[in-house]
PDB file of N, CA and C in Angstrom:
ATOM      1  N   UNK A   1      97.318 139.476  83.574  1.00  0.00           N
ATOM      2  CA  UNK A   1      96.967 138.095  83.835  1.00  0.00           C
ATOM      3  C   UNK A   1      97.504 137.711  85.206  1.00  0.00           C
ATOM      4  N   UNK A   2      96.497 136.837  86.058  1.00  0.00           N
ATOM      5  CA  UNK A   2      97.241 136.472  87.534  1.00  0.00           C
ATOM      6  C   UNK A   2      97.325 135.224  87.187  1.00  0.00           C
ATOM      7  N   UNK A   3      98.706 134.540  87.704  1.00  0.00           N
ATOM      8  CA  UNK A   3      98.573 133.300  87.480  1.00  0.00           C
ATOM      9  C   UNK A   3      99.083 132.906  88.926  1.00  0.00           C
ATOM     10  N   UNK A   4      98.450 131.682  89.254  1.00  0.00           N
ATOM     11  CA  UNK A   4      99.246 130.979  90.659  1.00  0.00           C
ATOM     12  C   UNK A   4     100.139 129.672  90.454  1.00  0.00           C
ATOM     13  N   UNK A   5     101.038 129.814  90.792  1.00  0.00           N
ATOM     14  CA  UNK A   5     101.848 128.389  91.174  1.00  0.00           C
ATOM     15  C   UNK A   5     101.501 127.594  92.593  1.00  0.00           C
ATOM     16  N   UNK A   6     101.277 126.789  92.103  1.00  0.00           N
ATOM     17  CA  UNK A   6     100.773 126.087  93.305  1.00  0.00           C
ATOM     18  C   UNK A   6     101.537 124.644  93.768  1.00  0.00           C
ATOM     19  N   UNK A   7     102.056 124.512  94.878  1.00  0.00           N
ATOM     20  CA  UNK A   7     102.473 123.423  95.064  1.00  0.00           C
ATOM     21  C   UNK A   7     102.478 122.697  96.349  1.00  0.00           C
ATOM     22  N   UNK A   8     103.137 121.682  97.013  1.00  0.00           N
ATOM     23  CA  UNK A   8     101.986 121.426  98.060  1.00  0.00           C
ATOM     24  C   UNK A   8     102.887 121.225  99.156  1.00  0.00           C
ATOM     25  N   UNK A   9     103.624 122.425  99.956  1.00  0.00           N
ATOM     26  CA  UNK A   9     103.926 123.238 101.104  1.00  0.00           C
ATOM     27  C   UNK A   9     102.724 123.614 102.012  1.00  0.00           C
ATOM     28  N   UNK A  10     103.049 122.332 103.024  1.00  0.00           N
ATOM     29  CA  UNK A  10     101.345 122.429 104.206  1.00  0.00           C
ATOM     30  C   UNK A  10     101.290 123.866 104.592  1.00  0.00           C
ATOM     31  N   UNK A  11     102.592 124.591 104.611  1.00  0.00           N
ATOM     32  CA  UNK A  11     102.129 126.162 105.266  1.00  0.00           C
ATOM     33  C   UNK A  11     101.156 126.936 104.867  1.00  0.00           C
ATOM     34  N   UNK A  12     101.067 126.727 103.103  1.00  0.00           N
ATOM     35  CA  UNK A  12     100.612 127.887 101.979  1.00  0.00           C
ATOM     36  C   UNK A  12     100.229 127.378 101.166  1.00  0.00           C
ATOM     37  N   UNK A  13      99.698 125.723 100.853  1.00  0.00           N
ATOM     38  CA  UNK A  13      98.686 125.512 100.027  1.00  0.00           C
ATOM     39  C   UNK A  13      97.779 125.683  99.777  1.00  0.00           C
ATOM     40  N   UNK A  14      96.990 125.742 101.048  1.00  0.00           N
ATOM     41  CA  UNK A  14      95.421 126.599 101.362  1.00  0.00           C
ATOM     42  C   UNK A  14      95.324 127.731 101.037  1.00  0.00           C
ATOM     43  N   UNK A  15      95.895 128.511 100.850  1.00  0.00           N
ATOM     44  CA  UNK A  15      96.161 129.940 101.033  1.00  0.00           C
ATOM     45  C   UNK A  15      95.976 130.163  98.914  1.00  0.00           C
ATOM     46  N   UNK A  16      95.835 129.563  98.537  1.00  0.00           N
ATOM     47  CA  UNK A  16      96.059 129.578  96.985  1.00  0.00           C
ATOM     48  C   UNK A  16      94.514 130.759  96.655  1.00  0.00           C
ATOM     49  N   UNK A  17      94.501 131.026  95.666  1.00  0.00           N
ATOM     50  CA  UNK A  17      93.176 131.731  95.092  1.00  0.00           C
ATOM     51  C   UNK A  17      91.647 130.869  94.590  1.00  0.00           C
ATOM     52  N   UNK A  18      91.677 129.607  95.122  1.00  0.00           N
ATOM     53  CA  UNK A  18      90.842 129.066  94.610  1.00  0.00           C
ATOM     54  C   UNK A  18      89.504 129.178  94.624  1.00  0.00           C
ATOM     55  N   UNK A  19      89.065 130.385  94.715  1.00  0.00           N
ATOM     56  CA  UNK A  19      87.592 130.807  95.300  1.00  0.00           C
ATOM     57  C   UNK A  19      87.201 132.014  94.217  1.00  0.00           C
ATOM     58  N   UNK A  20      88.694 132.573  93.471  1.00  0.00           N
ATOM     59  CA  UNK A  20      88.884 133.876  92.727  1.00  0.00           C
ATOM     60  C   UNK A  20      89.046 132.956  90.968  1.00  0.00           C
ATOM     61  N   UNK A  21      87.855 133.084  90.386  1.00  0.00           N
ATOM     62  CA  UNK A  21      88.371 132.619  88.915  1.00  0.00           C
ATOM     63  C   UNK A  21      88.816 133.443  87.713  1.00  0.00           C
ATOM     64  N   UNK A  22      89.197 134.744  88.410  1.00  0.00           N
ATOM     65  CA  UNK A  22      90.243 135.642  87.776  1.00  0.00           C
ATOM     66  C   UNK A  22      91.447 134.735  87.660  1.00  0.00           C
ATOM     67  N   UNK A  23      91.851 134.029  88.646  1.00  0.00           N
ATOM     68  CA  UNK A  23      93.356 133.882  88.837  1.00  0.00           C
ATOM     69  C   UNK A  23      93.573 132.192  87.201  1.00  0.00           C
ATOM     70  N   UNK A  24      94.390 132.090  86.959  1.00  0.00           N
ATOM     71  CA  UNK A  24      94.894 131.297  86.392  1.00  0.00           C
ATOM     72  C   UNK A  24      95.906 130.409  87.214  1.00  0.00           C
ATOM     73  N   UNK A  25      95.242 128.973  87.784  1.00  0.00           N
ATOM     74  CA  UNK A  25      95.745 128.101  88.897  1.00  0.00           C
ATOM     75  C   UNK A  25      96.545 127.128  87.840  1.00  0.00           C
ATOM     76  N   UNK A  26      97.829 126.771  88.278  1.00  0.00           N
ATOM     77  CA  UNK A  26      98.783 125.902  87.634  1.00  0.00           C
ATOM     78  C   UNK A  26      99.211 125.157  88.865  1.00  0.00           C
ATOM     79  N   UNK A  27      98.851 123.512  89.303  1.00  0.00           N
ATOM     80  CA  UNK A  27      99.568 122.929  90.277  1.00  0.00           C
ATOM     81  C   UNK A  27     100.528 121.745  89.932  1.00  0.00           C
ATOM     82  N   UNK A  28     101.004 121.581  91.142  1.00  0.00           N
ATOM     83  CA  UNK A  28     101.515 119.803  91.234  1.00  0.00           C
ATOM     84  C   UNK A  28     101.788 119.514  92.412  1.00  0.00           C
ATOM     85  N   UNK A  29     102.326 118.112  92.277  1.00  0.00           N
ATOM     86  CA  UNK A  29     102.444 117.130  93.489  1.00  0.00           C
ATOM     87  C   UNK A  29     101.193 116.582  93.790  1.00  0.00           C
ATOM     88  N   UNK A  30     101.421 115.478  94.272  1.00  0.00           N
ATOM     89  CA  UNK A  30     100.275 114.450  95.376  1.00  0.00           C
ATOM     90  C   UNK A  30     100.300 115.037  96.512  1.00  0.00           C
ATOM     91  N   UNK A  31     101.174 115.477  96.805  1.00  0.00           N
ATOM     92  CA  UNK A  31     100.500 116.372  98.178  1.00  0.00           C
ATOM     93  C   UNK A  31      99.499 117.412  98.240  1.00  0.00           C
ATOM     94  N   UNK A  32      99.101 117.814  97.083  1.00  0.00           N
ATOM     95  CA  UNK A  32      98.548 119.220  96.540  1.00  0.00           C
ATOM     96  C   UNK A  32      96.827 118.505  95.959  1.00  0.00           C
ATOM     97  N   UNK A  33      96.901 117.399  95.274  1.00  0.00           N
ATOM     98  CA  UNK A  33      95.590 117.256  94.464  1.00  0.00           C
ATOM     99  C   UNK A  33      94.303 117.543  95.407  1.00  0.00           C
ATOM    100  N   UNK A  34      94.593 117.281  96.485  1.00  0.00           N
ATOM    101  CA  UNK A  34      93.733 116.901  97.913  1.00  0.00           C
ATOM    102  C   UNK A  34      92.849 118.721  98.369  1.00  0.00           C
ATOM    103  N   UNK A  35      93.859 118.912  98.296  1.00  0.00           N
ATOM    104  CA  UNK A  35      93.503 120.905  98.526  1.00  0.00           C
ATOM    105  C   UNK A  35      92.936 121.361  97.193  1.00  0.00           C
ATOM    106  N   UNK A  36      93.671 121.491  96.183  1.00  0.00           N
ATOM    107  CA  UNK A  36      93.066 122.624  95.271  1.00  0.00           C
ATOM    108  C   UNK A  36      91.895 121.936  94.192  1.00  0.00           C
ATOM    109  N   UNK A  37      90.941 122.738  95.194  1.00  0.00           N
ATOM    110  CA  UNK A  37      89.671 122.732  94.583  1.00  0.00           C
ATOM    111  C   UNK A  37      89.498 123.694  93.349  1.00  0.00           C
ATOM    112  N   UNK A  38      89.884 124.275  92.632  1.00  0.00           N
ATOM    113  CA  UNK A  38      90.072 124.819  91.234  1.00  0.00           C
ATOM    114  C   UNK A  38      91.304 124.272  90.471  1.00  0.00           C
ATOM    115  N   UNK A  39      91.640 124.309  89.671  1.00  0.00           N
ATOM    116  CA  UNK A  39      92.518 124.782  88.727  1.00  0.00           C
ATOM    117  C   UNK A  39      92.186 124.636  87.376  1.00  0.00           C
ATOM    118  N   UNK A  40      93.354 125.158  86.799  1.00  0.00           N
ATOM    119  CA  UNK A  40      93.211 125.128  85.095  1.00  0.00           C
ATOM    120  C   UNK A  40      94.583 124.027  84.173  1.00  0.00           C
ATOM    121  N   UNK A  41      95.539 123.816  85.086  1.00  0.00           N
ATOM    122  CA  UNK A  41      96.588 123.351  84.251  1.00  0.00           C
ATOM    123  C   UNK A  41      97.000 122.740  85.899  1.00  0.00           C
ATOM    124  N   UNK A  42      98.130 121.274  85.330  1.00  0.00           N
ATOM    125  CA  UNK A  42      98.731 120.640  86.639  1.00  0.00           C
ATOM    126  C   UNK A  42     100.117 120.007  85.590  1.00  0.00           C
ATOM    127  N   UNK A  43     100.927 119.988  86.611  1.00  0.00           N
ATOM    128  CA  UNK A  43     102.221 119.285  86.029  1.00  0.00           C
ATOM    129  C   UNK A  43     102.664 118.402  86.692  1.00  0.00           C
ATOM    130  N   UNK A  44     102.629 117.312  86.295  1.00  0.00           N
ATOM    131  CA  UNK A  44     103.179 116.156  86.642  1.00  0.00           C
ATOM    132  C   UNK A  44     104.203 115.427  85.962  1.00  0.00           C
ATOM    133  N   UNK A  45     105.249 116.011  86.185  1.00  0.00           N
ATOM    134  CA  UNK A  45     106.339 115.840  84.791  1.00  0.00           C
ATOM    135  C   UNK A  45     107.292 114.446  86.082  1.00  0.00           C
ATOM    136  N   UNK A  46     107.129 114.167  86.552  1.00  0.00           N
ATOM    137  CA  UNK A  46     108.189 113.301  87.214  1.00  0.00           C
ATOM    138  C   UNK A  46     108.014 111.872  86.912  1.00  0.00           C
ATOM    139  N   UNK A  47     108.734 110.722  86.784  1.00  0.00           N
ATOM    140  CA  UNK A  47     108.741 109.458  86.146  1.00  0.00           C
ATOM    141  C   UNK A  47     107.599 108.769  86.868  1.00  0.00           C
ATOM    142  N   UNK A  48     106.713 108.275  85.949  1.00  0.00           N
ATOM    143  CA  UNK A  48     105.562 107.834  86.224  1.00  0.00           C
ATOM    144  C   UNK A  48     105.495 106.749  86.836  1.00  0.00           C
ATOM    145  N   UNK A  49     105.019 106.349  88.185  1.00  0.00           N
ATOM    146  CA  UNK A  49     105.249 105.104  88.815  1.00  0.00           C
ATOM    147  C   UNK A  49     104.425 105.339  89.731  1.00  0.00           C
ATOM    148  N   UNK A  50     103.009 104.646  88.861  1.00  0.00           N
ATOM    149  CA  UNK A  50     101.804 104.169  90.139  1.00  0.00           C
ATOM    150  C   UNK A  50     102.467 102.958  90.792  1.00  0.00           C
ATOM    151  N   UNK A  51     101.937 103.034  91.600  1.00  0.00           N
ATOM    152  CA  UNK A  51     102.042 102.216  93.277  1.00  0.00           C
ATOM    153  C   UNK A  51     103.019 102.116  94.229  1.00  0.00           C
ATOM    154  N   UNK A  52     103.796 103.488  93.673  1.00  0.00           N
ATOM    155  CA  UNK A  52     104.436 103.986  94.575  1.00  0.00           C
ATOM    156  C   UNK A  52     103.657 104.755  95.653  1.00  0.00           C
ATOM    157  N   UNK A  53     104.452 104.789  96.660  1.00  0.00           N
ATOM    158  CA  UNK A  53     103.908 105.556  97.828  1.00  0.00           C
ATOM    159  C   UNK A  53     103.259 107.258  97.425  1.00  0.00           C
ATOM    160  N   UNK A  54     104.178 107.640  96.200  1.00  0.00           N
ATOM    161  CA  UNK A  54     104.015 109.195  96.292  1.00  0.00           C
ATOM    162  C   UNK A  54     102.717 109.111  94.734  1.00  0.00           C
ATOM    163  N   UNK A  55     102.058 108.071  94.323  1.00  0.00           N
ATOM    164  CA  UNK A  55     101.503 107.569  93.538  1.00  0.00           C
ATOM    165  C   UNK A  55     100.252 106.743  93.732  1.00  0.00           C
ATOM    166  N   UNK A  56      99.719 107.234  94.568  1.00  0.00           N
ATOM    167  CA  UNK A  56      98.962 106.409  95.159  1.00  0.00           C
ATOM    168  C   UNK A  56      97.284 105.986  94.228  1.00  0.00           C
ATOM    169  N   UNK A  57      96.754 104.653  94.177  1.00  0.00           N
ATOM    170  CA  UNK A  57      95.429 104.668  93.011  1.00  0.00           C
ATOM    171  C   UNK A  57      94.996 105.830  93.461  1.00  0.00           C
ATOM    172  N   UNK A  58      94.682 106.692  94.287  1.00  0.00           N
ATOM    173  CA  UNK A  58      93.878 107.689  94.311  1.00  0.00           C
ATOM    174  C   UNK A  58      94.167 109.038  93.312  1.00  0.00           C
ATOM    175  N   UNK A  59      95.513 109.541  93.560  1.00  0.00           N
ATOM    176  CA  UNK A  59      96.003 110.494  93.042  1.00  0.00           C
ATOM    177  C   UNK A  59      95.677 110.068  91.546  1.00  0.00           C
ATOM    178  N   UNK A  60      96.582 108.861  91.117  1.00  0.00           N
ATOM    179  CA  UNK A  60      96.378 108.238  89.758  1.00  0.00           C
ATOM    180  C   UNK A  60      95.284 108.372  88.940  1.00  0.00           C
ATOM    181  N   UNK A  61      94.285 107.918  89.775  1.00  0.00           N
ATOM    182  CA  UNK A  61      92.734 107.904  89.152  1.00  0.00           C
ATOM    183  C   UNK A  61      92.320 109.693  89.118  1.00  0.00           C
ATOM    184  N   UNK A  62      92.798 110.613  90.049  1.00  0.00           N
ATOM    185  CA  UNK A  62      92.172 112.017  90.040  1.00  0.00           C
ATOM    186  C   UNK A  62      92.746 112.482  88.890  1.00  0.00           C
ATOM    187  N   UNK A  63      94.150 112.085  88.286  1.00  0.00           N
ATOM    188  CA  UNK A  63      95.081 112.439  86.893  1.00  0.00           C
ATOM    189  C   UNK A  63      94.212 112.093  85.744  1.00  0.00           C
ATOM    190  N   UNK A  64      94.067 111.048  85.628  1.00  0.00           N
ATOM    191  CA  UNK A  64      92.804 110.529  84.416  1.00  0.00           C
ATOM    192  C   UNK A  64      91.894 111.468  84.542  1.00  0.00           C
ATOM    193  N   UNK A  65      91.592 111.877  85.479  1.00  0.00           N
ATOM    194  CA  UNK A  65      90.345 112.462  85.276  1.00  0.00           C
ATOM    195  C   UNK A  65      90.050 113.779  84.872  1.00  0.00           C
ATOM    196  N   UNK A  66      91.807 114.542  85.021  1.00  0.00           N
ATOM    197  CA  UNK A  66      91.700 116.065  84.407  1.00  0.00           C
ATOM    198  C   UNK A  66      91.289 116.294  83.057  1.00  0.00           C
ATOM    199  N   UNK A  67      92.081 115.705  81.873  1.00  0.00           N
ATOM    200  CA  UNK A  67      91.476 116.346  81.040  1.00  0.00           C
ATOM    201  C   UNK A  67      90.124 116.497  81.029  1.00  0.00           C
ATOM    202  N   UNK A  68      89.187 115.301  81.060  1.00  0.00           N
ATOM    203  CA  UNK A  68      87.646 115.069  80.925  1.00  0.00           C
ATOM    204  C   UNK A  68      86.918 116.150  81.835  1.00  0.00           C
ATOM    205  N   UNK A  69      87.788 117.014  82.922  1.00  0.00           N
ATOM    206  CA  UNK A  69      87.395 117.916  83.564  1.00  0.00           C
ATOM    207  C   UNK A  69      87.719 119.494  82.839  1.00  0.00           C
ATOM    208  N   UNK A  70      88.432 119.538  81.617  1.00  0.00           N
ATOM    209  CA  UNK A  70      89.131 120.422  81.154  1.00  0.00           C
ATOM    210  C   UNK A  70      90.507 121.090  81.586  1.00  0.00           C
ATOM    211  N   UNK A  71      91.139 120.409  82.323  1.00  0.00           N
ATOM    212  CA  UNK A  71      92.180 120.728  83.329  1.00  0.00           C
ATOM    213  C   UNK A  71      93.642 120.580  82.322  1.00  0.00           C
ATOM    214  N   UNK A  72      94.265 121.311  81.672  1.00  0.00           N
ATOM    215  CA  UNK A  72      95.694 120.776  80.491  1.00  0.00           C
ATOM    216  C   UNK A  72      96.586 119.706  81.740  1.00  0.00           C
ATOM    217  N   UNK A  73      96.516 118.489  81.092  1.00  0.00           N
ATOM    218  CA  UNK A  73      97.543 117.958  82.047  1.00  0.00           C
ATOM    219  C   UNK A  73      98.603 117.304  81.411  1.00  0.00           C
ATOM    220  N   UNK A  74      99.768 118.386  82.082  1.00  0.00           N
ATOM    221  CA  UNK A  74     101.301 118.493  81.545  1.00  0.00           C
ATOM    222  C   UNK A  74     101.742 117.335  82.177  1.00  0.00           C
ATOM    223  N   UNK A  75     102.578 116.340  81.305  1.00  0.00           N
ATOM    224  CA  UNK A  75     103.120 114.898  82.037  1.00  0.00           C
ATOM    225  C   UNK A  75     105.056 115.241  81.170  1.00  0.00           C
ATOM    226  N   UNK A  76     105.470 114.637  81.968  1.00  0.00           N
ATOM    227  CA  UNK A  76     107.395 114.153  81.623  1.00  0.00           C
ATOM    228  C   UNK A  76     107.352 113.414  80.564  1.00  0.00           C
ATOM    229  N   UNK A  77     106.855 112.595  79.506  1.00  0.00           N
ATOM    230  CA  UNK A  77     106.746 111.933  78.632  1.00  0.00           C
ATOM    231  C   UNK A  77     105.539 111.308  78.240  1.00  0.00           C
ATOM    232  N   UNK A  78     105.087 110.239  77.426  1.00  0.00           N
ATOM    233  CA  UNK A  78     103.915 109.713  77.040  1.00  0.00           C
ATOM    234  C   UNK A  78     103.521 108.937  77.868  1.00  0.00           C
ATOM    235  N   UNK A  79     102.573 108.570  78.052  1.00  0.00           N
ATOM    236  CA  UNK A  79     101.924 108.100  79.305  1.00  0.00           C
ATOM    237  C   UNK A  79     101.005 107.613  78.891  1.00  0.00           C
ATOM    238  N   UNK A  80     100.410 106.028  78.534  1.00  0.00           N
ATOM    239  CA  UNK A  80      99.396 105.537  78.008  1.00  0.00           C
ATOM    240  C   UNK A  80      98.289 105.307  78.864  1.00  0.00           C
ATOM    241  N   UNK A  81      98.376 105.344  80.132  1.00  0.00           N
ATOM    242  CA  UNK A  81      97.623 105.518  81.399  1.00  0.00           C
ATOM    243  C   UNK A  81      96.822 106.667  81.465  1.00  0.00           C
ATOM    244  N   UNK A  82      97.748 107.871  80.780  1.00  0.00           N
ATOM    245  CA  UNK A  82      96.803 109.025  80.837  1.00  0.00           C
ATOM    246  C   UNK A  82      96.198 109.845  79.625  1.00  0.00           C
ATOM    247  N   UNK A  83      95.627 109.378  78.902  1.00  0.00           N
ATOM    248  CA  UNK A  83      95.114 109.677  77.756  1.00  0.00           C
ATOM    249  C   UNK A  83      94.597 111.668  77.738  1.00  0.00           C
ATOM    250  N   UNK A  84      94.437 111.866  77.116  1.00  0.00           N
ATOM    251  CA  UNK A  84      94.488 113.708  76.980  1.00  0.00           C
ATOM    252  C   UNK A  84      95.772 114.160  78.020  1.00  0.00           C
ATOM    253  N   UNK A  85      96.582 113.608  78.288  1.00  0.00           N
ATOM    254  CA  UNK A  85      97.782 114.664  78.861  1.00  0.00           C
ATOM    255  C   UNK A  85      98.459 115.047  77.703  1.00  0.00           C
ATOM    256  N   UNK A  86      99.140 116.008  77.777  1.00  0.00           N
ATOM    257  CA  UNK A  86     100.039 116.784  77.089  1.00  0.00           C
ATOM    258  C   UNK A  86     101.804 116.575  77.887  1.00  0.00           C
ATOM    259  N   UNK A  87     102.777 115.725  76.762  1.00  0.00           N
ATOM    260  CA  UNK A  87     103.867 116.180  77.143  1.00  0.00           C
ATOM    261  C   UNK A  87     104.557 117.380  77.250  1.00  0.00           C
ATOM    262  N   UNK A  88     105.157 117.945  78.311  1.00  0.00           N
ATOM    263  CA  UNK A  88     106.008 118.924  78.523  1.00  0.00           C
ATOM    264  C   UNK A  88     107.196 119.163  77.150  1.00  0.00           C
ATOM    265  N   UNK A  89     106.585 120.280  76.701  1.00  0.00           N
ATOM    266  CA  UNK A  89     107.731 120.557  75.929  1.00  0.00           C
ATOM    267  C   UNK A  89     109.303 120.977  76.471  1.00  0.00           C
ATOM    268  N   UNK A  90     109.540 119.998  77.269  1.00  0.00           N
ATOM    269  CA  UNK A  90     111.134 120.497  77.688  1.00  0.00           C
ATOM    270  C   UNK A  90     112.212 121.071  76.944  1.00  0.00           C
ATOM    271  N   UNK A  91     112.355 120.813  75.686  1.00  0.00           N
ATOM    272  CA  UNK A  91     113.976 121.047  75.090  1.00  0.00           C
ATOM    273  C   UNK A  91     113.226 122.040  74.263  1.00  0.00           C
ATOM    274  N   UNK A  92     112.376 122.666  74.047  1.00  0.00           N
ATOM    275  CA  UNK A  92     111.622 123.876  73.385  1.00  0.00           C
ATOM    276  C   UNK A  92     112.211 124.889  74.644  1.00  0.00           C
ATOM    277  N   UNK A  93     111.789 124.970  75.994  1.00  0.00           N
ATOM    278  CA  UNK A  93     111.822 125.401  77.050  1.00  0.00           C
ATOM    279  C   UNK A  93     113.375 125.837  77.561  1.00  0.00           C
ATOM    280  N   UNK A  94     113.901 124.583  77.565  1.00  0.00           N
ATOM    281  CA  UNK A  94     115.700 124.643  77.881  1.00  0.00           C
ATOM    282  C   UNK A  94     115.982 125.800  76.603  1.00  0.00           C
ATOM    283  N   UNK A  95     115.776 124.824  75.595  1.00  0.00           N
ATOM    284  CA  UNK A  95     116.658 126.282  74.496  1.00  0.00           C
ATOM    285  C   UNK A  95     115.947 127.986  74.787  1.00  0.00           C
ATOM    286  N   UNK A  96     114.952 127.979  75.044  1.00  0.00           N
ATOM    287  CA  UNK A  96     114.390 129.481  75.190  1.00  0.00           C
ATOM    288  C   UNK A  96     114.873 130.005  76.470  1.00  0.00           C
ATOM    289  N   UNK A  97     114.628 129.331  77.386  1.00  0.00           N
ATOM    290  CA  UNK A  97     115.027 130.057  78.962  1.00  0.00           C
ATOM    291  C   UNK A  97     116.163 129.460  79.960  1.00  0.00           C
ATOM    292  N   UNK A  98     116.755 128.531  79.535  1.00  0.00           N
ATOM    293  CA  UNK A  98     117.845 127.697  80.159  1.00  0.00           C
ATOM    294  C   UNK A  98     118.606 127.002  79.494  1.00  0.00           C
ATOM    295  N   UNK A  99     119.477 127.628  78.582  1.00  0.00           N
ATOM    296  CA  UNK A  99     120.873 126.905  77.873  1.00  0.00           C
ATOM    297  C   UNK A  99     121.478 126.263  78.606  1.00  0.00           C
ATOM    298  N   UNK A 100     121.965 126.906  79.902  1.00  0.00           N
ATOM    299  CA  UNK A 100     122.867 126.134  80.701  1.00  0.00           C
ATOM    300  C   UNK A 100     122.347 125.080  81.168  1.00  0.00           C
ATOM    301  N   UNK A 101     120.865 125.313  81.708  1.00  0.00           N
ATOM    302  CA  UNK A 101     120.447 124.005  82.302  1.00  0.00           C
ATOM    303  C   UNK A 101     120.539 124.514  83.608  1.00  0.00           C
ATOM    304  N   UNK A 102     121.357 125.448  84.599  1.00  0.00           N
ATOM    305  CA  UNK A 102     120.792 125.615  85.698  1.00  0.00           C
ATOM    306  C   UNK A 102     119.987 125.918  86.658  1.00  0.00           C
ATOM    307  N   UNK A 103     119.020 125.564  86.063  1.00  0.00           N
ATOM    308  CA  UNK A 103     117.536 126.064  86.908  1.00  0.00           C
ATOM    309  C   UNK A 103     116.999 124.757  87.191  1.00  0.00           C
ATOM    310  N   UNK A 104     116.573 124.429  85.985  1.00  0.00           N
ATOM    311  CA  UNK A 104     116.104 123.237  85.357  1.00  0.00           C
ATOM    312  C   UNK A 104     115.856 121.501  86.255  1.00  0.00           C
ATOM    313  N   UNK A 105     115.616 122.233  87.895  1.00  0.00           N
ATOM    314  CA  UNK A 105     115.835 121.035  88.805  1.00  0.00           C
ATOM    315  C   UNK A 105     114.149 120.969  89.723  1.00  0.00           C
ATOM    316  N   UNK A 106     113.412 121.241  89.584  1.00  0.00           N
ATOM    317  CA  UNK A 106     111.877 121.334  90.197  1.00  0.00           C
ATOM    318  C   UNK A 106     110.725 121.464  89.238  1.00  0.00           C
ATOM    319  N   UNK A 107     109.727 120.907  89.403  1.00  0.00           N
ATOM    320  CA  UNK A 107     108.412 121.377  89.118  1.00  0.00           C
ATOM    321  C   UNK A 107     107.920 122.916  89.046  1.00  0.00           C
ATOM    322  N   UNK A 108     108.624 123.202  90.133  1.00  0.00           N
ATOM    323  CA  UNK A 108     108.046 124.246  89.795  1.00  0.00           C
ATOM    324  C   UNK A 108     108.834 125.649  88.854  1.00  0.00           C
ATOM    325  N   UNK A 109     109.859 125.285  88.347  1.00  0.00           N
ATOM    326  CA  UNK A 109     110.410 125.705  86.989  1.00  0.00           C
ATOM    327  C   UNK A 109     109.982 125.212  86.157  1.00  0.00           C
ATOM    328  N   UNK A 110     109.728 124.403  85.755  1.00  0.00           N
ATOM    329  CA  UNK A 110     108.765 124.026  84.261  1.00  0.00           C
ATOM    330  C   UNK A 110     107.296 125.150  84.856  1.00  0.00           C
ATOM    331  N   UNK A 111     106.841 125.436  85.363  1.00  0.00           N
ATOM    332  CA  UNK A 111     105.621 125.864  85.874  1.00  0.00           C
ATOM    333  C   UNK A 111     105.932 127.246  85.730  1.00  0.00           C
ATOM    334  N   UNK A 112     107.013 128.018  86.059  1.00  0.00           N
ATOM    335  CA  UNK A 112     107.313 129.234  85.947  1.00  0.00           C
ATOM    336  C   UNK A 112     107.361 129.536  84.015  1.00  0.00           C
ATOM    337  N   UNK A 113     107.830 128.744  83.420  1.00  0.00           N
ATOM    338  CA  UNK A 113     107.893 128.608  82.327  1.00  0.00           C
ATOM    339  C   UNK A 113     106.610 128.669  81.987  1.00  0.00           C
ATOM    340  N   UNK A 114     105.751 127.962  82.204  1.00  0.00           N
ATOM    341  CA  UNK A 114     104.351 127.945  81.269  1.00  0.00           C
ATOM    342  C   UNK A 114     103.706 128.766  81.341  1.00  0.00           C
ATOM    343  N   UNK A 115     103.615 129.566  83.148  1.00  0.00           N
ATOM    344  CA  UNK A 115     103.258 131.247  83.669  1.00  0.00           C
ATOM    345  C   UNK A 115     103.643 131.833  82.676  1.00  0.00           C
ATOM    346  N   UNK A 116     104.911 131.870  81.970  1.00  0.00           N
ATOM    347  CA  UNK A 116     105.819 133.195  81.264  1.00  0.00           C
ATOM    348  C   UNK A 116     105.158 132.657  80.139  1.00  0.00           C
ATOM    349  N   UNK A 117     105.215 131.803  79.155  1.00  0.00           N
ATOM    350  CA  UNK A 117     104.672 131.379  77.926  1.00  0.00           C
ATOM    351  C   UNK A 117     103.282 131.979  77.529  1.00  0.00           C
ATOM    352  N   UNK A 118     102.242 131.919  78.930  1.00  0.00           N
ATOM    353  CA  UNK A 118     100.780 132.484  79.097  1.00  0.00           C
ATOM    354  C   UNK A 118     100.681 133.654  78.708  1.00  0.00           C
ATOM    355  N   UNK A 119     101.668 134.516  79.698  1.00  0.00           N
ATOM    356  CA  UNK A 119     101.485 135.509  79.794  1.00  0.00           C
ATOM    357  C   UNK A 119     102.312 136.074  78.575  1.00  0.00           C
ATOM    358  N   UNK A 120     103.333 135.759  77.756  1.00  0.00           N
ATOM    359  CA  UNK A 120     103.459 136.068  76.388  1.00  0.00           C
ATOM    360  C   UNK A 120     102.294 136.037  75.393  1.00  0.00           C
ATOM    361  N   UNK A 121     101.681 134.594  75.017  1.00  0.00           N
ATOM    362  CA  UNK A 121     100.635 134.569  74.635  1.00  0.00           C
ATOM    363  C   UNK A 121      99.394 135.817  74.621  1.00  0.00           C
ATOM    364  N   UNK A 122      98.998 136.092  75.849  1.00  0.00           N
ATOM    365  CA  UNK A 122      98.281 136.808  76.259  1.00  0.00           C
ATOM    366  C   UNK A 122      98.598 138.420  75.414  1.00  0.00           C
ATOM    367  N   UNK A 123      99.499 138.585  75.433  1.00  0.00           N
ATOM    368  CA  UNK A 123     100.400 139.863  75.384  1.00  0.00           C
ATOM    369  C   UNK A 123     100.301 140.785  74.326  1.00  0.00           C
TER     370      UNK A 123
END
């Protein structure tokens, strides 16, 4: 299974597989929705606060719109704004791959997690 992490570093966002639908695309950030023209799963686990700067109606409105696109969209808690998201199973996650808790500080560790979960699944 290929899976990509994707996140939205102007160097190497472009650079993602989105042209290859072998790959299994997992993103996040508002900096990122703008570029990746594929994916399959997005995480947006950080405290939800449209009209913030990093929250902008645009991004907001493209979030609503994943599931109805088939896209799993992983959120930090319940979110009545975003109807078909899926909360992050965090404390499932901590107890399996981080007791201590030291990882446990980016997006893109919950994301490495769901890669490894897949690819168990798969297995």
């Amino acid at each position: 299974m290929k899976i990509a992490l994707c996140g939205s570093a102007p160097a190497s966002s472009k650079n993602a597989p989105y042209g290859d639908s072998s790959w299994h695309i997992i993103g996040c950030s508002p900096g990122l929705y703008g570029v990746a023209t594929r994916i399959y799963e997005w995480c947006e686990t950080h405290l939800w606060e449209p009209g913030q700067p990093w929250f902008s109606p645009e991004y907001c409105q493209w979030l609503k719109a994943l599931p109805g696109r088939n896209v799993k969209l992983w959120v930090g808690g319940q979110i009545n704004d975003l109807p078909g998201s899926e909360v992050f199973p965090f404390d499932d996650a901590l107890e399996k791959y981080d007791k201590q808790h030291w990882f446990c500080s980016s997006s893109l560790f919950w994301m490495m997690i769901r890669a490894i979960e897949l690819i168990e699944i798969e297995a």
